[in-house]
N, C-alpha and C. Protein backbone atom coordinates (compact mmCIF):
# COMPACT_ATOMS: atom_id res chain seq x y z
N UNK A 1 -6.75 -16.73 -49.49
CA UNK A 1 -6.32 -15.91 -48.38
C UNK A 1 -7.39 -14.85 -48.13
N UNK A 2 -7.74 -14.57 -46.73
CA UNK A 2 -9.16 -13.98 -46.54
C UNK A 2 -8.14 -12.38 -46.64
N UNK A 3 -9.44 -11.39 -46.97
CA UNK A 3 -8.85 -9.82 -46.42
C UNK A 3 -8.81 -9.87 -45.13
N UNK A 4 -7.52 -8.91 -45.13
CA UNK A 4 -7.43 -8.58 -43.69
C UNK A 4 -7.32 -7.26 -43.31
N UNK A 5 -8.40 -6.88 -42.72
CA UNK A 5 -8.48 -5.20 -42.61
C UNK A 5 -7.17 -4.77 -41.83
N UNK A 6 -6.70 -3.76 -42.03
CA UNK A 6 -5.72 -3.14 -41.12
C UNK A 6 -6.39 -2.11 -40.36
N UNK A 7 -5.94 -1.16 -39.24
CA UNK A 7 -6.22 0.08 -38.92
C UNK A 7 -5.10 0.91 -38.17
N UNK A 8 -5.53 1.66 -37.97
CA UNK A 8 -4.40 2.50 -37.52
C UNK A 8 -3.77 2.10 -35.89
N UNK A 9 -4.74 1.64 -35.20
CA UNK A 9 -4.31 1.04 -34.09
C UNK A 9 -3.56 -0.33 -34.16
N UNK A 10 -3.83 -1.12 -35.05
CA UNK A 10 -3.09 -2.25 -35.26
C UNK A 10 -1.83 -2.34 -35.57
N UNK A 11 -1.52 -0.87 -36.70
CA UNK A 11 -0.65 -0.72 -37.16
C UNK A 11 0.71 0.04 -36.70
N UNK A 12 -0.11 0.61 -35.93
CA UNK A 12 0.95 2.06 -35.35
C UNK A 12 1.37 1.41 -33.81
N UNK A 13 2.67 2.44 -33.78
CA UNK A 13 3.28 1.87 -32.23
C UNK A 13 2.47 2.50 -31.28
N UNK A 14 2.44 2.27 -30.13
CA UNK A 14 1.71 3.12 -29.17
C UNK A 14 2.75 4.08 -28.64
N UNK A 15 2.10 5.41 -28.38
CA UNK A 15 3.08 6.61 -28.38
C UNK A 15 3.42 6.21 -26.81
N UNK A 16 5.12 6.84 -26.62
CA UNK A 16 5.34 6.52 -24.80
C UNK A 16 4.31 7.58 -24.05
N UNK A 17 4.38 6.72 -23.13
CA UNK A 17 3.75 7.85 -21.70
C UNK A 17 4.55 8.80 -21.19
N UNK A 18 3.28 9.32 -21.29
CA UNK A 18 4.12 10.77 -20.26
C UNK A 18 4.09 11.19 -19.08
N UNK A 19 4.67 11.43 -18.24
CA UNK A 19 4.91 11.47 -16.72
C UNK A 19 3.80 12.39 -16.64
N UNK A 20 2.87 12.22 -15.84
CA UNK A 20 1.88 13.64 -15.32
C UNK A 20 2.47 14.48 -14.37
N UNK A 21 2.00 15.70 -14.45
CA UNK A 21 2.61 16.68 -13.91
C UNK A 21 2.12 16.36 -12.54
N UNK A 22 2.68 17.15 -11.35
CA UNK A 22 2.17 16.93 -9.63
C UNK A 22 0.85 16.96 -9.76
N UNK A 23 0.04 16.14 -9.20
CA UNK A 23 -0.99 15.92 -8.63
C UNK A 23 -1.66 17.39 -7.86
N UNK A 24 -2.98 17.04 -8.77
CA UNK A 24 -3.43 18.61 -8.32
C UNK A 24 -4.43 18.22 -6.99
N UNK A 25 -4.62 19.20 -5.90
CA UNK A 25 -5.39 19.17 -5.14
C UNK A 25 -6.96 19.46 -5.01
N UNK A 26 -7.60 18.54 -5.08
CA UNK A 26 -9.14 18.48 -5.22
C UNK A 26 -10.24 18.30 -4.64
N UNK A 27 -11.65 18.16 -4.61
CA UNK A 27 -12.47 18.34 -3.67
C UNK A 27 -12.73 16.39 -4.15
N UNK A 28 -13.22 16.59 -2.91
CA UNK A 28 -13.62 14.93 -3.13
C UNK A 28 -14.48 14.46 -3.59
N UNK A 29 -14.70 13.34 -4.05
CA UNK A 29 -15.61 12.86 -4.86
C UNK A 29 -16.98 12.59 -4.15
N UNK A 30 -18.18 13.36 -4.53
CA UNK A 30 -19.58 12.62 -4.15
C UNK A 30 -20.06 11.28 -4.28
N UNK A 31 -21.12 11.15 -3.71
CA UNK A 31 -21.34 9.49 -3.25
C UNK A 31 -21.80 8.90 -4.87
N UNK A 32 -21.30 8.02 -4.87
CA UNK A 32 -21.18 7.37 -5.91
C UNK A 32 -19.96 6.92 -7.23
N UNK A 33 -19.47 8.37 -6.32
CA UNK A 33 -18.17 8.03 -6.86
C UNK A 33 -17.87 9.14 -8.21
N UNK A 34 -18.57 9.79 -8.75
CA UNK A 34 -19.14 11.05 -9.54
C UNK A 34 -18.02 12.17 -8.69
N UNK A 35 -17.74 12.87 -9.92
CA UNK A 35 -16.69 13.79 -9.56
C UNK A 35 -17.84 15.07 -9.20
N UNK A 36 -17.42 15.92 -8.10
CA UNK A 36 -18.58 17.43 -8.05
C UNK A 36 -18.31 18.08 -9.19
N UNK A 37 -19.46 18.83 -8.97
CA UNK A 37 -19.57 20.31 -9.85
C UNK A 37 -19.06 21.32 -9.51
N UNK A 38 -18.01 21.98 -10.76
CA UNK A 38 -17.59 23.25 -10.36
C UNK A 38 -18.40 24.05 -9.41
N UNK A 39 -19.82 24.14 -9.24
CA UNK A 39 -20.40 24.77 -8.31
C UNK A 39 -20.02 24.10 -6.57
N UNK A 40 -20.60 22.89 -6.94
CA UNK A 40 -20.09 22.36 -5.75
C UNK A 40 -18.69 22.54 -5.05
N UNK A 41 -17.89 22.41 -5.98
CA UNK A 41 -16.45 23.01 -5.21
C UNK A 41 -16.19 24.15 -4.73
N UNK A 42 -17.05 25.31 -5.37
CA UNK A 42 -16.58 26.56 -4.93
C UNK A 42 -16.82 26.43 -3.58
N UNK A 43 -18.72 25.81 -3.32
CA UNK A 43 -19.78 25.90 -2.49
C UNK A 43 -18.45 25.03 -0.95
N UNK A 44 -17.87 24.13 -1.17
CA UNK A 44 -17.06 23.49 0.01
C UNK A 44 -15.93 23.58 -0.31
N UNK A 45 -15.17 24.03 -1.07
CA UNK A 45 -13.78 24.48 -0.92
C UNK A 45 -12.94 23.31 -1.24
N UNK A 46 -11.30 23.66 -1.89
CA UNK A 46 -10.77 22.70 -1.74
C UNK A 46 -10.30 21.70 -0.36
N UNK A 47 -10.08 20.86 -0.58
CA UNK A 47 -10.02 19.61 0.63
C UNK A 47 -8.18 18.88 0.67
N UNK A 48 -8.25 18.99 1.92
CA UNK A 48 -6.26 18.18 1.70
C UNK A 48 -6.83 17.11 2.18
N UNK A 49 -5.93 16.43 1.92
CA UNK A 49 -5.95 14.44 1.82
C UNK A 49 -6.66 14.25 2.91
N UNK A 50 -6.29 14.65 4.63
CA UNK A 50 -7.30 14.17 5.46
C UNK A 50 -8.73 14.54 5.90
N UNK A 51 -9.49 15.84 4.78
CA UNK A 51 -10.34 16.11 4.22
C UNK A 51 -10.69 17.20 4.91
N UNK A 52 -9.93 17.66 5.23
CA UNK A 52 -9.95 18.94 6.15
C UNK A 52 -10.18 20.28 4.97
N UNK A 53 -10.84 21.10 4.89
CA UNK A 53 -11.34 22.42 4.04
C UNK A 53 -9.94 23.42 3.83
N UNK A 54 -9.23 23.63 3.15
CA UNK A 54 -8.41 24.26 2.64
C UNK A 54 -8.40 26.01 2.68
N UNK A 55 -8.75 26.39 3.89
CA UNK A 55 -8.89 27.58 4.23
C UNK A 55 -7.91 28.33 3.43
N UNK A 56 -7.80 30.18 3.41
CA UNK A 56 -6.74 30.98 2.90
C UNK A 56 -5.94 30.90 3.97
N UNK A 57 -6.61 30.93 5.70
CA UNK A 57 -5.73 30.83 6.99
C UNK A 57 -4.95 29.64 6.87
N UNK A 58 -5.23 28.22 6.79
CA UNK A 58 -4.85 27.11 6.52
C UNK A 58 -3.77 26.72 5.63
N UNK A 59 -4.52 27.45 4.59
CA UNK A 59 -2.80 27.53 3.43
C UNK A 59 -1.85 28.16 3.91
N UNK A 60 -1.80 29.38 4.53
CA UNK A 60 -0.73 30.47 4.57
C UNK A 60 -0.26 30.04 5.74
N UNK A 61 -1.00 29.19 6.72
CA UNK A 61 0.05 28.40 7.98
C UNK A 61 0.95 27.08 7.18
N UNK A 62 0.52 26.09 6.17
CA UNK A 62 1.05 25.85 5.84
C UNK A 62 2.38 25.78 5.22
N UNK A 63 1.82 27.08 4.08
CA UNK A 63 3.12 27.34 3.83
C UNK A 63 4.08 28.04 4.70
N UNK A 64 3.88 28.86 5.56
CA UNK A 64 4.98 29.22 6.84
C UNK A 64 5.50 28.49 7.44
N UNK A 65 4.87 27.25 7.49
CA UNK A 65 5.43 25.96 7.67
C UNK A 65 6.51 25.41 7.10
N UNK A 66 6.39 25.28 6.11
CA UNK A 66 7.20 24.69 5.09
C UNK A 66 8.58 25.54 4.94
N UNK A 67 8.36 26.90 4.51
CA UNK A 67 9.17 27.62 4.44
C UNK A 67 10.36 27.95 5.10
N UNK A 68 9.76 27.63 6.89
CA UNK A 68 10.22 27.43 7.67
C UNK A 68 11.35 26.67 8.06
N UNK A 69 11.21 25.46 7.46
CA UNK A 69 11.73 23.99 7.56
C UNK A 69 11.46 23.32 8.67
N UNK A 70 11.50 22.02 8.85
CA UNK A 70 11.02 21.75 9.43
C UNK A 70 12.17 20.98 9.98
N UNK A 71 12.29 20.37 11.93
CA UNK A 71 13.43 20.16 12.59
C UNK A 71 13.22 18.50 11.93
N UNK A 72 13.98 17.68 11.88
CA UNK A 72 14.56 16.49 11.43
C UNK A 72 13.91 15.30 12.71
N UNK A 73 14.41 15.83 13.54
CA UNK A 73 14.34 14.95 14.92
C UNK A 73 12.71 15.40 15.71
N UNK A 74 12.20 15.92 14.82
CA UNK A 74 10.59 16.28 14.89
C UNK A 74 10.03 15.59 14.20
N UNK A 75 10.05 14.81 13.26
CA UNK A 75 9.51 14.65 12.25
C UNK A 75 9.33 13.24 12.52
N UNK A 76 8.12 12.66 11.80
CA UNK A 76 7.74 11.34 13.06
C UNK A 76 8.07 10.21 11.48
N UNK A 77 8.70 9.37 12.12
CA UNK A 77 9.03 7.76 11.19
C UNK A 77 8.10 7.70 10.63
N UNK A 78 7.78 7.08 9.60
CA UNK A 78 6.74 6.46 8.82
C UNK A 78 6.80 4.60 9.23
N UNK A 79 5.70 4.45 9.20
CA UNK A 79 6.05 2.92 9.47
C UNK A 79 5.91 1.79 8.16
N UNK A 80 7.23 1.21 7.70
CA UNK A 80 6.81 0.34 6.44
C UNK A 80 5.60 -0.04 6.07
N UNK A 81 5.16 -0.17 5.64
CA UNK A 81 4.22 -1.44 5.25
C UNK A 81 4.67 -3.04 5.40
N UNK A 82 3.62 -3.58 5.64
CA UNK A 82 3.64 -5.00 5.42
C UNK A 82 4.52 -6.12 7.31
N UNK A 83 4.34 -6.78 7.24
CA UNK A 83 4.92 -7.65 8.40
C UNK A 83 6.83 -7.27 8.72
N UNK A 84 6.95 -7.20 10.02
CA UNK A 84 8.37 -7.42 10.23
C UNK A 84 9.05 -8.18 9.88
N UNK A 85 10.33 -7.81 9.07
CA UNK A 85 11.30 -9.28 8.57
C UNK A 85 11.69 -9.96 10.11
N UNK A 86 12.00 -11.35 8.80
CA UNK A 86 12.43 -12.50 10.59
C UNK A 86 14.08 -12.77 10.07
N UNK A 87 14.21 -12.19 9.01
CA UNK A 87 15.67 -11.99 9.08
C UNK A 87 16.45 -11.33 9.99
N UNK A 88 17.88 -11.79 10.30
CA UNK A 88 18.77 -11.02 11.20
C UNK A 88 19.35 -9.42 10.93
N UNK A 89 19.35 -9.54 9.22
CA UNK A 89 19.45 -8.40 8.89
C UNK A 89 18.76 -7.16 9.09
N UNK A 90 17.53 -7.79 9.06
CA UNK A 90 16.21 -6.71 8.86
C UNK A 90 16.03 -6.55 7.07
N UNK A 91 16.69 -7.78 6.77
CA UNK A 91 16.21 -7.65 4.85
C UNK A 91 14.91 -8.28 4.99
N UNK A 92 14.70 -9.04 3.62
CA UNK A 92 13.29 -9.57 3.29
C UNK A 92 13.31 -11.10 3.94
N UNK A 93 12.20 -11.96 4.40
CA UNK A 93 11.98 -12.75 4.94
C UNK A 93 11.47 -13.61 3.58
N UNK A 94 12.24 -14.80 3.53
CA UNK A 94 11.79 -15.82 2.58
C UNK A 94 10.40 -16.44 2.97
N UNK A 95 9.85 -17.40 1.44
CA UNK A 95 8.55 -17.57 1.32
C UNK A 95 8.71 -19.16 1.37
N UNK A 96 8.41 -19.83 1.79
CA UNK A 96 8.26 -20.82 0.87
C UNK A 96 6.59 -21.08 1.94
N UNK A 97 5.66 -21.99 0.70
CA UNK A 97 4.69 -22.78 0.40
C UNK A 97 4.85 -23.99 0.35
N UNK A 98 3.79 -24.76 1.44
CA UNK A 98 3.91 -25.79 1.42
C UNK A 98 2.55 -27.09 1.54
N UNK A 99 2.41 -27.89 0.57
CA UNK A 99 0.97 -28.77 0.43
C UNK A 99 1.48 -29.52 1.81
N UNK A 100 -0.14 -29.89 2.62
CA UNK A 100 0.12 -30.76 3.24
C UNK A 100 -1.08 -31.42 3.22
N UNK A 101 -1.40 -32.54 3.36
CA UNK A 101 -2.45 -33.57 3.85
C UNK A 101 -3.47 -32.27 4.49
N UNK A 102 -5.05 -33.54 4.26
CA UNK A 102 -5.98 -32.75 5.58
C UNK A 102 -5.25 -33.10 7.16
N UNK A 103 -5.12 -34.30 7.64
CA UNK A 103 -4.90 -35.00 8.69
C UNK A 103 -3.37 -33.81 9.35
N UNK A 104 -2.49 -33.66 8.56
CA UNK A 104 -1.26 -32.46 9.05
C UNK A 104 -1.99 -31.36 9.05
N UNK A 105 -2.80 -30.69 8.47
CA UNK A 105 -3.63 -29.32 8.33
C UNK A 105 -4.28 -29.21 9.32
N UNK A 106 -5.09 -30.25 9.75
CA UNK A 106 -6.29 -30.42 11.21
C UNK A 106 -5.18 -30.30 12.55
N UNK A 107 -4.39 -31.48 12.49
CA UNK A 107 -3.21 -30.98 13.36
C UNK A 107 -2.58 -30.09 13.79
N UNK A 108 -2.39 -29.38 12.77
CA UNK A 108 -1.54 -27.55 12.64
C UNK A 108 -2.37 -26.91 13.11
N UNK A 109 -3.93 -26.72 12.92
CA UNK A 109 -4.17 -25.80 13.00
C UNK A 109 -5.22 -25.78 14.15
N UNK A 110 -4.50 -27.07 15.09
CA UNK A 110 -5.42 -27.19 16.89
C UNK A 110 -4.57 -27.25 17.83
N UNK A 111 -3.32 -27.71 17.13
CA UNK A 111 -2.29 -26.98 18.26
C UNK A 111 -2.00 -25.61 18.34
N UNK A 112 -2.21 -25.06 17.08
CA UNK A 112 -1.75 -23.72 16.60
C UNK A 112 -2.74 -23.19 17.83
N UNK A 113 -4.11 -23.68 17.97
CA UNK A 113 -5.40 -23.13 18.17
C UNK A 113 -5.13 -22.95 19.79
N UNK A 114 -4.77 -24.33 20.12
CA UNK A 114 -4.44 -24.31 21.39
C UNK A 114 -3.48 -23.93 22.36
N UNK A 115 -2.48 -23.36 21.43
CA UNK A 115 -0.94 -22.88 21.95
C UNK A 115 -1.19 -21.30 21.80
N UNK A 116 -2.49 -21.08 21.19
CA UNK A 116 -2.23 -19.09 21.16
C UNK A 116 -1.24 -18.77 20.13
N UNK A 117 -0.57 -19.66 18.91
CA UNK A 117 0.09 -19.00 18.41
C UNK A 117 -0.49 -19.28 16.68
N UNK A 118 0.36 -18.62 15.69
CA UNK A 118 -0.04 -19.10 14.21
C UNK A 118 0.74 -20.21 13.65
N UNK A 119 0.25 -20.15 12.93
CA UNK A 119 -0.02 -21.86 12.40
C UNK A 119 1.67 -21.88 11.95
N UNK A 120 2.04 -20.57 11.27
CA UNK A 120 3.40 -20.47 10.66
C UNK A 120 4.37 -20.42 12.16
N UNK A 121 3.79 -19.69 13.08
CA UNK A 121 5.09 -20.16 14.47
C UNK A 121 5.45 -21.35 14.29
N UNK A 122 4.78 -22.73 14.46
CA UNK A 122 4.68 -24.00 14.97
C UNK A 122 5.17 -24.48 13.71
N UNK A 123 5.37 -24.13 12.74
CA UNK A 123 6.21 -24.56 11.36
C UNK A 123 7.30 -24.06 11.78
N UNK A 124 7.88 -23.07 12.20
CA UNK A 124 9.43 -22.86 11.87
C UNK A 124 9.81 -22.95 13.71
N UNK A 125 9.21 -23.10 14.13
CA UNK A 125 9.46 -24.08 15.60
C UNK A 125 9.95 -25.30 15.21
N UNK A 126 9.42 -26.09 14.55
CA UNK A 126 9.54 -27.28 14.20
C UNK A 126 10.75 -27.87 13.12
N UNK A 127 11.01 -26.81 12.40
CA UNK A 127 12.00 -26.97 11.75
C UNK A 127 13.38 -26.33 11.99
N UNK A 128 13.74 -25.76 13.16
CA UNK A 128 14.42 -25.01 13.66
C UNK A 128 15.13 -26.28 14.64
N UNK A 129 14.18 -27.06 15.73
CA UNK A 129 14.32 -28.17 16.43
C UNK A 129 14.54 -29.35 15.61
N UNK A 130 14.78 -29.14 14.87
CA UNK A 130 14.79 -30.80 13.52
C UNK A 130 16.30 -29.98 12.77
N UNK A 131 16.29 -28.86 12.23
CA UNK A 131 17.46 -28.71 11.69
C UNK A 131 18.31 -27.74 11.97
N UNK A 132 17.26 -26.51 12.50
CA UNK A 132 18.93 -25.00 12.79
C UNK A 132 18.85 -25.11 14.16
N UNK A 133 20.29 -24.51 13.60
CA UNK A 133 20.75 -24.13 15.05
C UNK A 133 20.23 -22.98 16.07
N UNK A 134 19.37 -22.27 15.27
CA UNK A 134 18.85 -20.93 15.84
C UNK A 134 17.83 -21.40 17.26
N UNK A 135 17.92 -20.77 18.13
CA UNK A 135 16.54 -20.78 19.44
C UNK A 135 15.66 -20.08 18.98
């Protein structure tokens, strides 16, 4: 039976994670990807997300802002991410994948070409006219 070194990483559990505290606000990163120098930050100031300079005027409208509250029916939607469901609900839109031949692939994808639409319209066109009832 060979030795088998142990170590402390092998041996020990890994400690849980810990939630980080809020996200601090920072100057952005120089080219390369290199974090600045405390000098450099003083030199351009902190930066908010759309990289705008973090003035003392800027903060203190902010926060009067905030403080303020802000009206509900002002406040603009966010738009999901990702494609519109084709569900009726507005839930999630099923996946399915499907192999086909070159000769069905070349097909699909010159009518697709020639009708102005995607390749996935002319699939559930097609299976809609073959099996649901849906228009």
């Amino acid at each position: 039976m060979a030795n088998v070194k142990t170590t402390p990483k092998t041996t020990a559990k890994a400690a849980p994670q810990r939630k980080s505290p809020a996200k601090k606000v920072t100057a952005p990163r120089e080219a390369g990807g290199r974090k600045p120098s405390p000098k450099a930050i003083r030199k351009v100031g902190i930066r908010t997300k759309d990289g705008a300079v973090l003035t003392p005027e800027v903060e203190a409208a902010l926060l009067a802002e905030a403080e303020s509250g802000y009206d509900p029916e002002a406040l603009v939607a966010r738009k999901l991410p990702g494609r519109p469901s084709l569900s009726a609900g507005g839930g999630t839109s099923h996946r399915i994948n499907v192999r086909v031949d070159d000769e069905i692939y070349d097909v699909l994808q010159r009518v697709a070409r020639d009708s102005g639409r995607r390749p996935s319209e002319l699939v559930r066109e097609v299976l809609r006219a073959a099996y649901g009832p849906r228009s």
